[in-house]
C-alpha atoms as a PDB file:
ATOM      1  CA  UNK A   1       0.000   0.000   0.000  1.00  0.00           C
ATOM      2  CA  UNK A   2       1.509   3.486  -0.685  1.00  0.00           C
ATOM      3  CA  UNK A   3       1.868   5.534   1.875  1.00  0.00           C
ATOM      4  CA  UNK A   4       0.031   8.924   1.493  1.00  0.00           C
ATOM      5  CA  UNK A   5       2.127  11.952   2.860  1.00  0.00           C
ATOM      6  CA  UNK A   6       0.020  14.917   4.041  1.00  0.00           C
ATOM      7  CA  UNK A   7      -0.069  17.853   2.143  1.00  0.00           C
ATOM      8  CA  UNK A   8       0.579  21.074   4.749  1.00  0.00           C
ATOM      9  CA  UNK A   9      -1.383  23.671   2.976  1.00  0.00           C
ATOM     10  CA  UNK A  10      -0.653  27.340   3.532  1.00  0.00           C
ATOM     11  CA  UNK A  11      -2.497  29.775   4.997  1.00  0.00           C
ATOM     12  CA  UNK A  12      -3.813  32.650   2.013  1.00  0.00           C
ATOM     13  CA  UNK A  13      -2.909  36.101   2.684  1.00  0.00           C
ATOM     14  CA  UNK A  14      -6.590  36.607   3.244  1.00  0.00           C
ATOM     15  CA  UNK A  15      -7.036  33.831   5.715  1.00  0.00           C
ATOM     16  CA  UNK A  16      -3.830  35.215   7.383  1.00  0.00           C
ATOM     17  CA  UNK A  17      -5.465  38.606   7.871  1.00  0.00           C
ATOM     18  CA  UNK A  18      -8.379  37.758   9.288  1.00  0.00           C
ATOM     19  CA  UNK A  19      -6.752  35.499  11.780  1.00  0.00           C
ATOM     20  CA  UNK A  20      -4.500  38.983  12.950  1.00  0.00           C
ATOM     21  CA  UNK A  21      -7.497  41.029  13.105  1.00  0.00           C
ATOM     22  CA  UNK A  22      -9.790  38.390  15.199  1.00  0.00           C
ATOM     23  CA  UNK A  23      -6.483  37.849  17.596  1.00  0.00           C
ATOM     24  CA  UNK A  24      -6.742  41.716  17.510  1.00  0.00           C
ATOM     25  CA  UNK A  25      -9.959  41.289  19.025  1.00  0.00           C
ATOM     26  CA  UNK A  26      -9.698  39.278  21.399  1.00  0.00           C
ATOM     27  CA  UNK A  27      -6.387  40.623  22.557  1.00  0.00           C
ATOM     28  CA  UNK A  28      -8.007  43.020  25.231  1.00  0.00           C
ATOM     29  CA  UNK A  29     -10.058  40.004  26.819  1.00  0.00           C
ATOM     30  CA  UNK A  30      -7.163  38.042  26.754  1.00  0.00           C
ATOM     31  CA  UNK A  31      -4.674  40.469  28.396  1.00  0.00           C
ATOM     32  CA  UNK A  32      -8.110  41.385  31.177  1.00  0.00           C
ATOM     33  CA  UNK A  33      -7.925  38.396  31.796  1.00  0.00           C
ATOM     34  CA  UNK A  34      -4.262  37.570  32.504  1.00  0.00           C
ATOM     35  CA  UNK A  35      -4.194  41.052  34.354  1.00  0.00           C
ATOM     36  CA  UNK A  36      -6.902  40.241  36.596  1.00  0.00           C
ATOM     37  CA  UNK A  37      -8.013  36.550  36.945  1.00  0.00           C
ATOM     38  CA  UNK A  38      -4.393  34.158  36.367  1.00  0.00           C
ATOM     39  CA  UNK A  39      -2.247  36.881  38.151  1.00  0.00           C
ATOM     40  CA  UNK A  40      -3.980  37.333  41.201  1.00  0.00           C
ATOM     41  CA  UNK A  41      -4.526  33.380  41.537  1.00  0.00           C
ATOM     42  CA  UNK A  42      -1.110  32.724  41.851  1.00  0.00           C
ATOM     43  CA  UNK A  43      -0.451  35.893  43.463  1.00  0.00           C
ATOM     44  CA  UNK A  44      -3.432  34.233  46.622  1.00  0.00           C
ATOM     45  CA  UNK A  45      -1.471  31.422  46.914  1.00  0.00           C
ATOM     46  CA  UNK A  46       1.657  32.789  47.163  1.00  0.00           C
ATOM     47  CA  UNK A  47       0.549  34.730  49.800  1.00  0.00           C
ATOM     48  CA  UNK A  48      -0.958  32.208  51.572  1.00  0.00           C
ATOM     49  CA  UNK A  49       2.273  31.234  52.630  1.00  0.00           C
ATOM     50  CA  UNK A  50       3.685  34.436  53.620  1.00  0.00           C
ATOM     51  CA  UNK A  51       3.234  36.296  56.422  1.00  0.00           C
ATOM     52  CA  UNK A  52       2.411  40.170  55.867  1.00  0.00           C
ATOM     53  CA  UNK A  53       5.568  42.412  56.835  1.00  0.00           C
ATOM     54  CA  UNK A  54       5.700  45.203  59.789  1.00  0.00           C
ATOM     55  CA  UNK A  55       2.997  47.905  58.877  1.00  0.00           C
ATOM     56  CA  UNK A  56       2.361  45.696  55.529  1.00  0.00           C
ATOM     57  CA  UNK A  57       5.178  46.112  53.993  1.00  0.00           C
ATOM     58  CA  UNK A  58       6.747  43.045  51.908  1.00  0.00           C
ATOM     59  CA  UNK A  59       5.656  39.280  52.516  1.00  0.00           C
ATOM     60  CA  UNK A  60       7.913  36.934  54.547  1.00  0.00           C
ATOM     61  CA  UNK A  61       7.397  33.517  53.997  1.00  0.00           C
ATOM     62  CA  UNK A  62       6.575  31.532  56.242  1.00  0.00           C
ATOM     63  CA  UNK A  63       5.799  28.001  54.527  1.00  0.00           C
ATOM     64  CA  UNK A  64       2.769  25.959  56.100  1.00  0.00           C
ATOM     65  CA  UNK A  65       2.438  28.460  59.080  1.00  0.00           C
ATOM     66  CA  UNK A  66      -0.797  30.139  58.278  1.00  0.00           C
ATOM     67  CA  UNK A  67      -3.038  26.909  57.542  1.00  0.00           C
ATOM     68  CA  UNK A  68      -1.449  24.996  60.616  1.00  0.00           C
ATOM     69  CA  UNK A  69      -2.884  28.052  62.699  1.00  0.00           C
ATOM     70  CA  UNK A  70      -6.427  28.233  60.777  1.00  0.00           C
ATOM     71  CA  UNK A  71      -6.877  24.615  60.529  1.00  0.00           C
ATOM     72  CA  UNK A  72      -5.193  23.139  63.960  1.00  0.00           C
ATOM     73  CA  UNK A  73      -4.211  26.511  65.863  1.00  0.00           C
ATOM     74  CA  UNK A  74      -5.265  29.343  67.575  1.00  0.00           C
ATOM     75  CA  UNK A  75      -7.549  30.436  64.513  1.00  0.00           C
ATOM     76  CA  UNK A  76      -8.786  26.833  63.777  1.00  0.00           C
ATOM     77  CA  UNK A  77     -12.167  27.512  65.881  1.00  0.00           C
ATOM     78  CA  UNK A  78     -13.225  30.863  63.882  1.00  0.00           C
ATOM     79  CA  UNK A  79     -12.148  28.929  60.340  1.00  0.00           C
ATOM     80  CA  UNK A  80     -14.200  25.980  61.239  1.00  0.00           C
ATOM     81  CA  UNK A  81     -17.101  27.921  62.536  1.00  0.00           C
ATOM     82  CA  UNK A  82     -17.472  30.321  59.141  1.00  0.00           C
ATOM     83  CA  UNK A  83     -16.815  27.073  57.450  1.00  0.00           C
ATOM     84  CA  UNK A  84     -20.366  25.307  59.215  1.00  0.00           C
ATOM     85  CA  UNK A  85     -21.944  28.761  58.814  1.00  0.00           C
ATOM     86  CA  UNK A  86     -21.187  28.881  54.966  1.00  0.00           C
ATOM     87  CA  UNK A  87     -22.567  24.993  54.873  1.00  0.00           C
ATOM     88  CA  UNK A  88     -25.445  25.592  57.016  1.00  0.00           C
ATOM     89  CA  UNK A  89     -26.375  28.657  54.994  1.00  0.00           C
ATOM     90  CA  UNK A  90     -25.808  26.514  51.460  1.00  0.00           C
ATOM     91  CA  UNK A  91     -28.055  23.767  52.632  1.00  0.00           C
ATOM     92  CA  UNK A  92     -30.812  25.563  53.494  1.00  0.00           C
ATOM     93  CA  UNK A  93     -31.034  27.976  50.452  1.00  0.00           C
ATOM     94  CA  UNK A  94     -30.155  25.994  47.873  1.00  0.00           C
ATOM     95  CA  UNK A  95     -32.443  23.540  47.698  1.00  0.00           C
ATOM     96  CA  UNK A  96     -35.432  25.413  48.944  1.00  0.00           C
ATOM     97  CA  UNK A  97     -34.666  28.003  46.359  1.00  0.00           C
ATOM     98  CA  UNK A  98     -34.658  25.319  43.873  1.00  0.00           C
ATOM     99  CA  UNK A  99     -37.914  23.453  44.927  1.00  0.00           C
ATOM    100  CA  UNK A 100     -39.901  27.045  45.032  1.00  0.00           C
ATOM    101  CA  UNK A 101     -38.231  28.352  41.387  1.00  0.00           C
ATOM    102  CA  UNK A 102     -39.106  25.088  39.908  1.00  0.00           C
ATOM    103  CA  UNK A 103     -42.711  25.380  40.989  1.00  0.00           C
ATOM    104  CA  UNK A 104     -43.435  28.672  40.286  1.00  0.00           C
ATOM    105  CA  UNK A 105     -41.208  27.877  36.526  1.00  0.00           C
ATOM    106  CA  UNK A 106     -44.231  25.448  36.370  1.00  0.00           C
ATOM    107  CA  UNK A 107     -46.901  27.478  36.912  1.00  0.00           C
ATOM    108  CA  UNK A 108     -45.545  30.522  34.762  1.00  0.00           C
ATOM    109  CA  UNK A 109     -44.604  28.085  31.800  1.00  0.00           C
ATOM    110  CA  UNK A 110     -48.647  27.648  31.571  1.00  0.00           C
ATOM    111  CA  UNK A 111     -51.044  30.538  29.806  1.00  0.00           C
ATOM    112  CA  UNK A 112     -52.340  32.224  32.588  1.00  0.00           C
ATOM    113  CA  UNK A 113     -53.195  36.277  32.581  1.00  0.00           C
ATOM    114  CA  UNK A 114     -50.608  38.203  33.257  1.00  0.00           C
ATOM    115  CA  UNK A 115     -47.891  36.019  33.080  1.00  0.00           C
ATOM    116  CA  UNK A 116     -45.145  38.397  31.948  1.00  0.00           C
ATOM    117  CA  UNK A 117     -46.039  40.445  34.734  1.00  0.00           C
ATOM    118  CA  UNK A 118     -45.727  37.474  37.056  1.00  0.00           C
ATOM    119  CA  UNK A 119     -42.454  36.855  35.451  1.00  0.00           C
ATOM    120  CA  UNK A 120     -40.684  40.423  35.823  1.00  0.00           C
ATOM    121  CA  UNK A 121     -41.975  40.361  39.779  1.00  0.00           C
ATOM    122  CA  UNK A 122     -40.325  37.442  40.420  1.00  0.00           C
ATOM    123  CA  UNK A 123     -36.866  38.198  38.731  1.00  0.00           C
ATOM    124  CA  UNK A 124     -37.064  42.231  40.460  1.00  0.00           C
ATOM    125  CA  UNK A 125     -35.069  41.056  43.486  1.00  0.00           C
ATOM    126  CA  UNK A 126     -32.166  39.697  40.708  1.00  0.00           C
ATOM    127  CA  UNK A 127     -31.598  43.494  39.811  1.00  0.00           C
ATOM    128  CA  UNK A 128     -31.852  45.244  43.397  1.00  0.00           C
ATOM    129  CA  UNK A 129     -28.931  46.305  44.465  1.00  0.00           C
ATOM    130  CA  UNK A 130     -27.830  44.671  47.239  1.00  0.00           C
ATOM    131  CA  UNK A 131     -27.383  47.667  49.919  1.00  0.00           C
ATOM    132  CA  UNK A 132     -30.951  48.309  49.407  1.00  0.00           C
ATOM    133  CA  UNK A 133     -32.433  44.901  49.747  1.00  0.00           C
ATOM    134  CA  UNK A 134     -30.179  44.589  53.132  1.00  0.00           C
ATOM    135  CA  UNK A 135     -31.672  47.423  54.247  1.00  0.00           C
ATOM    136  CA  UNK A 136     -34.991  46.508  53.780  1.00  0.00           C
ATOM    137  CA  UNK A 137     -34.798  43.038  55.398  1.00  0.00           C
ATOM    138  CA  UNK A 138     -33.241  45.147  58.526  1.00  0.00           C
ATOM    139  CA  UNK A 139     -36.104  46.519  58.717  1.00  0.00           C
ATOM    140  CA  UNK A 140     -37.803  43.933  58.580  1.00  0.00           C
ATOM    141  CA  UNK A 141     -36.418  41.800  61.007  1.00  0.00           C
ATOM    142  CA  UNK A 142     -35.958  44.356  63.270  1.00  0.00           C
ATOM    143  CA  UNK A 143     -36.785  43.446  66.668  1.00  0.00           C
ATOM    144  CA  UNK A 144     -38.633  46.629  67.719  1.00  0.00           C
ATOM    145  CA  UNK A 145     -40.852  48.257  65.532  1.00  0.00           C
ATOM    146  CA  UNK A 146     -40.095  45.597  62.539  1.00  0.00           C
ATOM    147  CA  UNK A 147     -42.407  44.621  60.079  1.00  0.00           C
ATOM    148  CA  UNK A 148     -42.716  41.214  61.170  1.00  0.00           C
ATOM    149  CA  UNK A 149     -42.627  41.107  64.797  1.00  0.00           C
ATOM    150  CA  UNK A 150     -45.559  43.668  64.306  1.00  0.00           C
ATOM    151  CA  UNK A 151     -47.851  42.046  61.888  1.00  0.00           C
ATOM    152  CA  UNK A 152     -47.622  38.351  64.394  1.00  0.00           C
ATOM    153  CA  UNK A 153     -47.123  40.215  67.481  1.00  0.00           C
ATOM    154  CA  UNK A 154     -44.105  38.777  68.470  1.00  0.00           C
ATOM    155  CA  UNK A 155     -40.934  40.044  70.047  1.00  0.00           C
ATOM    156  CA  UNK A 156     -38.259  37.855  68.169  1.00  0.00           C
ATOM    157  CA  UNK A 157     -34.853  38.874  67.498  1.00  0.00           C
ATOM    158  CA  UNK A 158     -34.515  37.578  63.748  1.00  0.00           C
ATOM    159  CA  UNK A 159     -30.682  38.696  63.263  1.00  0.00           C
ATOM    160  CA  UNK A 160     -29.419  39.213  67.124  1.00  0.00           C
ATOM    161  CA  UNK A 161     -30.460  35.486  68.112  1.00  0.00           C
ATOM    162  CA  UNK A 162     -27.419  33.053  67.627  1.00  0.00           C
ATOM    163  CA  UNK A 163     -30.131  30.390  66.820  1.00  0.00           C
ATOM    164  CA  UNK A 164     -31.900  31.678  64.541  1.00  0.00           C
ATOM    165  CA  UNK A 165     -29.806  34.714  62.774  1.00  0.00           C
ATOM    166  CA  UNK A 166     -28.241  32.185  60.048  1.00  0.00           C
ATOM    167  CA  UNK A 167     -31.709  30.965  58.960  1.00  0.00           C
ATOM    168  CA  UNK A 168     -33.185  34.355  58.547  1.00  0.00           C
ATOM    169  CA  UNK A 169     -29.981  35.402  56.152  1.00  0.00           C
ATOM    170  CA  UNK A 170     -30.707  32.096  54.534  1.00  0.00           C
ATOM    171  CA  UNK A 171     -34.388  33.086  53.665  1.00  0.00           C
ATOM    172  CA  UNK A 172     -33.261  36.616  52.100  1.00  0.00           C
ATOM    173  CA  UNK A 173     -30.373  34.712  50.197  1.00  0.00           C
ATOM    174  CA  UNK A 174     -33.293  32.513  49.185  1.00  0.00           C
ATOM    175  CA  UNK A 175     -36.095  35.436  47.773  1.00  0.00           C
ATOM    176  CA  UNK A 176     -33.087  36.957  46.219  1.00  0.00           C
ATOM    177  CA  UNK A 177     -32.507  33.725  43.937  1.00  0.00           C
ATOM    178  CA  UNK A 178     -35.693  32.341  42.971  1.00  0.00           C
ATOM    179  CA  UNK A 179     -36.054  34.513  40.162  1.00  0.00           C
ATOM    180  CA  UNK A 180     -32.875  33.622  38.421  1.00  0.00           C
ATOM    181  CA  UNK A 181     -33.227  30.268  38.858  1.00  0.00           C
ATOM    182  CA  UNK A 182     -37.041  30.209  37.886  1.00  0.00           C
ATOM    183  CA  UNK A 183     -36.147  31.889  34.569  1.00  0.00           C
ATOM    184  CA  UNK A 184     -33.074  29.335  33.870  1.00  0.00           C
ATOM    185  CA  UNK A 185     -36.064  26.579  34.919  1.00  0.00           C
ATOM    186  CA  UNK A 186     -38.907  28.309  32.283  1.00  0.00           C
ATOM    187  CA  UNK A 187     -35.805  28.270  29.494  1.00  0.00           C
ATOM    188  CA  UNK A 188     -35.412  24.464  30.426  1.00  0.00           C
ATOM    189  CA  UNK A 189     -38.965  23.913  29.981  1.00  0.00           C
ATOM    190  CA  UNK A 190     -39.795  25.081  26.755  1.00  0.00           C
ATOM    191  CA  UNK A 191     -36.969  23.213  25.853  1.00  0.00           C
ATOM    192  CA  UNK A 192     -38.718  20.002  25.966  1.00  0.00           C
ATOM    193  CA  UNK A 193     -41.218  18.727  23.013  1.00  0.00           C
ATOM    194  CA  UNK A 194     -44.820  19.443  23.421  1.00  0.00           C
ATOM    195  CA  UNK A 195     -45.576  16.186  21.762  1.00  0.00           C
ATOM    196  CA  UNK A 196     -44.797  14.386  24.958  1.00  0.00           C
ATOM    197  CA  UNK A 197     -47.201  15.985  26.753  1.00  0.00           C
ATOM    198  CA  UNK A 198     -50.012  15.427  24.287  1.00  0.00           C
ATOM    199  CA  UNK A 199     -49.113  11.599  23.863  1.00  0.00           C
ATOM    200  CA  UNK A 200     -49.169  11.394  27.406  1.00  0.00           C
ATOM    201  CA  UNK A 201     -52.551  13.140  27.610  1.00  0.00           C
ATOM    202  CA  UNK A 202     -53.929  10.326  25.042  1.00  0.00           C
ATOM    203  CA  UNK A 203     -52.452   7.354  27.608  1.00  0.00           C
ATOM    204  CA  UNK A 204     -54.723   9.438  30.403  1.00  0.00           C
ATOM    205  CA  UNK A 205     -51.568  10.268  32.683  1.00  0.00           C
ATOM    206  CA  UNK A 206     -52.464  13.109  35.139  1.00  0.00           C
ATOM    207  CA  UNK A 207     -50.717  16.136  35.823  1.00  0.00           C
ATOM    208  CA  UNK A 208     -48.571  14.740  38.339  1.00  0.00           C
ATOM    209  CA  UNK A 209     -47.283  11.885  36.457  1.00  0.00           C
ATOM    210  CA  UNK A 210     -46.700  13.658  33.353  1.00  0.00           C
ATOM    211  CA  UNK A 211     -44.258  16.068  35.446  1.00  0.00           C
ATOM    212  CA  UNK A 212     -42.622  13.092  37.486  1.00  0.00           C
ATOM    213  CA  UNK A 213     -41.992  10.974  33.719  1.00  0.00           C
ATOM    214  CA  UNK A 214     -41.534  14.353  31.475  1.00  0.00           C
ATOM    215  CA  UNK A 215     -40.975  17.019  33.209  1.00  0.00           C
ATOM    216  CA  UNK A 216     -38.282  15.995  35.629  1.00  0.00           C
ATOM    217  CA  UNK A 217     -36.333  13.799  33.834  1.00  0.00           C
ATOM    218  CA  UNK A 218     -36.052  16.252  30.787  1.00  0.00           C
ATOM    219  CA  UNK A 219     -35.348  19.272  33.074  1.00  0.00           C
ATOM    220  CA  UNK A 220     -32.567  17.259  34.637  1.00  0.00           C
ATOM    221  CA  UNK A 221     -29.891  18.751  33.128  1.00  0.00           C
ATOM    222  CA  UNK A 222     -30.927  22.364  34.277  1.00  0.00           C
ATOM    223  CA  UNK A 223     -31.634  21.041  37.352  1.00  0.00           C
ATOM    224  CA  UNK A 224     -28.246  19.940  38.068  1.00  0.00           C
ATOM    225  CA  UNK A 225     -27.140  22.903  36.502  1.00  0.00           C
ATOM    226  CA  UNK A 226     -28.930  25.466  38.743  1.00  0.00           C
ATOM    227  CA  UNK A 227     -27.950  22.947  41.913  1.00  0.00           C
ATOM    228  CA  UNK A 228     -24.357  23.313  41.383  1.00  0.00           C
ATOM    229  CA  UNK A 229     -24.485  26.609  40.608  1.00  0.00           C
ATOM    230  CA  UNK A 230     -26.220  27.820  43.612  1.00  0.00           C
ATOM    231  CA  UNK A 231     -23.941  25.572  45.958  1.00  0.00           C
ATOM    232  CA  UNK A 232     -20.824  27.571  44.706  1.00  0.00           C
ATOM    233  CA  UNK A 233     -23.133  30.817  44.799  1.00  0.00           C
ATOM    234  CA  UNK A 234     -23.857  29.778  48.517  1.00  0.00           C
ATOM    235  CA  UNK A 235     -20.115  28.822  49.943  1.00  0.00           C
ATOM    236  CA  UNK A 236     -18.943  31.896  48.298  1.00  0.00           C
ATOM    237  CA  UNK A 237     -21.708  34.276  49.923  1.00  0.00           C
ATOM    238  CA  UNK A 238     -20.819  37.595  51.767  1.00  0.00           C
ATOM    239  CA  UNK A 239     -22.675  40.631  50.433  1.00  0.00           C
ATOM    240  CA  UNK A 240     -25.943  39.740  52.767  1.00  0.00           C
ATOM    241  CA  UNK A 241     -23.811  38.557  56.106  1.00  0.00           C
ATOM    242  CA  UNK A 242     -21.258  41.889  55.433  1.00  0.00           C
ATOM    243  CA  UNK A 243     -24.405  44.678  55.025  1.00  0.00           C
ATOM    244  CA  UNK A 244     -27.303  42.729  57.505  1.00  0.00           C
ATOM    245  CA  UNK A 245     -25.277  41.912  60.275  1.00  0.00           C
ATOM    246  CA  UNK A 246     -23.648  45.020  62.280  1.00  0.00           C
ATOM    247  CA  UNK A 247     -20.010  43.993  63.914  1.00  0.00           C
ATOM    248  CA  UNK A 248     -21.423  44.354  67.559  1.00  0.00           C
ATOM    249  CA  UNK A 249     -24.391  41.644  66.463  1.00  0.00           C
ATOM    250  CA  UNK A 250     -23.719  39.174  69.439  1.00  0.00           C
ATOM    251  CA  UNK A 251     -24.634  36.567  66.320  1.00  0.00           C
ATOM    252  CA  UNK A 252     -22.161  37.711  63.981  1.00  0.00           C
ATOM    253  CA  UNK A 253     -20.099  34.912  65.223  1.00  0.00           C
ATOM    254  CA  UNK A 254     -22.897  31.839  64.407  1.00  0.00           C
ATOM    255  CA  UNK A 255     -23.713  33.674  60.744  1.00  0.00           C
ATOM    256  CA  UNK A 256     -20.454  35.114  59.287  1.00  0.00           C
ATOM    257  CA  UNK A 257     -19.463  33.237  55.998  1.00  0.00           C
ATOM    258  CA  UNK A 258     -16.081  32.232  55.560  1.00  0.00           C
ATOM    259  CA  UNK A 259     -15.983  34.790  53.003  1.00  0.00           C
ATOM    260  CA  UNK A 260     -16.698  36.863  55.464  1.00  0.00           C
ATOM    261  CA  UNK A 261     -13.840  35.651  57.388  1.00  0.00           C
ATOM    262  CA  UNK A 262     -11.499  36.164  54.574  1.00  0.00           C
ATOM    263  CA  UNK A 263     -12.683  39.717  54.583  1.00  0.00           C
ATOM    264  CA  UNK A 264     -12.030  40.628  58.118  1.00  0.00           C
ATOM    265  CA  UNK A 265      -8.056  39.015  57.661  1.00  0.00           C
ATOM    266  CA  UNK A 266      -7.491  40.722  54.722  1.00  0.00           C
ATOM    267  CA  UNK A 267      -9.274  44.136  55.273  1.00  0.00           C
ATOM    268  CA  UNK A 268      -9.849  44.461  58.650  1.00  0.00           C
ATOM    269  CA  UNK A 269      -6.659  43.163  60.427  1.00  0.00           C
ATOM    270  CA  UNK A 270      -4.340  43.764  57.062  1.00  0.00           C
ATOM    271  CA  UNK A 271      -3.436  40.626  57.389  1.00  0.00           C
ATOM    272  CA  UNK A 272      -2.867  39.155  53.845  1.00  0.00           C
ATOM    273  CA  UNK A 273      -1.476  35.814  54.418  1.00  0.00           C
ATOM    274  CA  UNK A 274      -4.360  34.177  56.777  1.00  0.00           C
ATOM    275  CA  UNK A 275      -6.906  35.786  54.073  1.00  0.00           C
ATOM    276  CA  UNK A 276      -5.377  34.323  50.828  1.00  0.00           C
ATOM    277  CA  UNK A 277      -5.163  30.855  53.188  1.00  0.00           C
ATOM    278  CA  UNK A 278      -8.862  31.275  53.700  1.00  0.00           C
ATOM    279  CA  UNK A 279      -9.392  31.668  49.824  1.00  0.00           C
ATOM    280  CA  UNK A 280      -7.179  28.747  48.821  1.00  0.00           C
ATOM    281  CA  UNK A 281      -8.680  26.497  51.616  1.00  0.00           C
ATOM    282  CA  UNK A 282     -12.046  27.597  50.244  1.00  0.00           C
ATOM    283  CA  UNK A 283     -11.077  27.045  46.659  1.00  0.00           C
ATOM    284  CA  UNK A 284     -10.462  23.652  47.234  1.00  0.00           C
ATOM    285  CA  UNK A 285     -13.337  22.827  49.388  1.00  0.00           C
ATOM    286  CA  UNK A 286     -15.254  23.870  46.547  1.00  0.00           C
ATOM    287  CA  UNK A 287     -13.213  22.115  44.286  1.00  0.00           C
ATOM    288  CA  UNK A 288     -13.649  18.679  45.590  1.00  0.00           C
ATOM    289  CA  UNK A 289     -17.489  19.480  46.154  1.00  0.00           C
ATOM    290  CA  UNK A 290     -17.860  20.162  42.726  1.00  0.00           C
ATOM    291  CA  UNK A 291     -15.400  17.204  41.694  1.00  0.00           C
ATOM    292  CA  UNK A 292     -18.089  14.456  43.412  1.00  0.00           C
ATOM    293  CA  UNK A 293     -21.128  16.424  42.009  1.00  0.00           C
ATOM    294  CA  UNK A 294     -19.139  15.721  38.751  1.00  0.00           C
ATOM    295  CA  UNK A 295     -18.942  11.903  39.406  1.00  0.00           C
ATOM    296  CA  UNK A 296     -22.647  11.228  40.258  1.00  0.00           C
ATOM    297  CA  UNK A 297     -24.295  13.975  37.420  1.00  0.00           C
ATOM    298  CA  UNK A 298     -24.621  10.582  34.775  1.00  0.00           C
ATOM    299  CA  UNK A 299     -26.551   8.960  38.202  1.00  0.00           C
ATOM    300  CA  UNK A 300     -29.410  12.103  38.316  1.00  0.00           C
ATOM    301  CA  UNK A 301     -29.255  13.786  35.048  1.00  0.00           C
ATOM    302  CA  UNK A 302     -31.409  12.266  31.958  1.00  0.00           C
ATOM    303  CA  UNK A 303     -29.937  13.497  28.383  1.00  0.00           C
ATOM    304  CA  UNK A 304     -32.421  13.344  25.746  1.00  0.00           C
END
C-alpha cells in the first residue's frame, strides 16, 4: 500500500489577515484576563504562605504556618465555625430556592393572565442592588418596631439570636434567587417537546405523572445545573452577612461566611497571608465538592 504523505497547505494572505485582526480582538479580553483573573490566583497562593511584613510592607514567607494556625491553631475555631456557617447557609437555600423556582417555573410556563407580569416580579429582586435589599430586610427583622414582629405580634430577634440569625440570612439569600433560577427553569422547559405531553394526555396520565416521567427527567440537566451553581453561589456568599449583620451583632459569630472571614483578615486586620489561606482552603473545598457532584451527574441527570 503506498503511503500517502500529508499535504501542509498554507495559509492565504486573506485567511492570514483575518486570523491577525480576530487575535486583535480578542487581545483586550485576553490580556483582562491575565491582568486580573491568572495573576492574582497565583499571586493568593503565594501569599498564603507568607506572612504580611511590619505595617504591611513586603511578605515573609513563612511556609505551612498560616493553615497549621487556621486549621489546627489558635484560629482553627473561627475557620471551622465560618466554614459550618457557609454549609449551614448553602443547605438551606439551595435547595429550597430550587424546589420554590421550579414550581413557580411550572406554573408561569402555563397561559395564565398576566404572566409576563408574574415573570418580571419574580426576577425584580435579581436586579436590586444589594445595599438596598439589606436594608430593607433590617427593617424587617428588626426586633422593635419591625415589620414582622408587628404584623404576628411577636418580640423575636430575627438577626441578634445566635439560633436563629443564620436561617433568617438564609431566607433573604433565598427570595433573592428564585427569580434567576425560575427563569433558567422556564428556558429548560420550553426546551422540551410538546408532543410528549399530548401523547401522554392520550395514555390518560395526570398532571402529576406527566411532570414526574416528562418534566423531571427532561429538566434534569438544568436542574443539576442550577444545583451546582447555587452551591458555589452559597459557599462563596458575603454581600448579605457583610451589610445585615452590624459587627457588635452578638450573632455575627454563628452567621459570618467564611468569606466573610477572609474579609475581616485581609481588610480588617491587614493581614494578607491568613486571608489568601482562607481563599485557597475555600477554593479547594469547593473544588472537591464540585469534583463528586461531577462523578454522580450521569446517576441524576437524563440526556435526551
Amino acid at each position: 500500500m503506498a503511503k500517502t504523505k500529508a499535504v501542509k497547505q498554507k495559509m492565504t494572505p486573506r485567511a492570514r489577515n483575518e486570523a491577525l485582526w480576530g487575535l486583535f480582538f480578542v487581545a483586550p479580553t485576553i490580556i483582562g484576563l491575565i491582568i486580573l483573573n491568572f495573576i492574582p490566583v497565583f499571586q493568593t497562593i503565594w501569599q498564603s504562605f507568607c506572612k504580611t511584613g511590619d505595617f504591611g510592607k513586603g511578605n515573609i514567607f513563612v511556609g505551612l504556618k498560616n493553615y497549621q494556625t487556621l486549621m489546627f491553631g489558635t484560629g482553627s475555631a473561627e475557620m471551622w465555625q465560618s466554614l459550618w456557617n457557609t454549609i449551614k447557609y448553602t443547605i438551606v437555600q439551595v435547595p429550597v430556592t430550587i424546589a420554590i423556582s421550579l414550581l413557580l417555573a411550572v406554573l408561569l410556563n402555563k397561559k395564565i393572565a398576566g404572566r409576563s407580569v408574574y415573570r418580571t416580579i419574580f426576577f425584580l429582586p435579581m436586579v436590586c442592588a444589594p445595599a438596598a435589599v439589606a436594608m430593607v430586610w433590617r427593617w424587617i427583622y428588626n426586633q422593635q418596631f419591625g415589620l414582622l414582629n408587628n404584623v404576628f405580634h411577636t418580640n423575636v430577634a430575627w438577626i441578634s439570636d445566635p439560633k436563629i440569625a443564620w436561617f433568617s440570612i438564609a431566607i433573604i439569600g433565598i427570595w433573592s434567587s428564585i427569580g434567576y433560577d425560575m427563569v433558567l427553569f422556564i428556558g429548560g422547559l420550553q426546551e422540551i417537546p410538546h408532543d410528549y405531553y399530548e401523547a401522554a394526555l392520550i395514555d390518560g396520565a395526570n398532571s402529576w405523572e406527566q411532570f414526574k416521567n416528562i418534566t423531571w427527567p427532561l429538566l434534569s440537566p438544568t436542574t443539576f445545573f442550577v444545583f451546582q451553581t447555587g452551591i458555589i453561589g452559597g459557599l462563596t456568599i458575603f454581600d448579605l452577612m457583610y451589610m445585615v449583620m452590624d459587627k457588635t451583632n452578638a450573632a455575627l459569630s454563628k452567621t459570618q461566611s467564611i468569606v466573610y472571614l477572609f474579609y475581616q483578615y485581609s481588610f480588617t486586620q491587614n493581614n494578607k497571608g491568613y486571608g489568601a489561606t482562607v481563599v485557597v482552603i475555600l477554593v479547594v473545598f469547593i473544588m472537591i465538592i464540585t469534583f463528586f457532584l461531577q462523578k454522580i451527574e450521569k446517576h441524576f441527570v437524563y440526556h435526551a
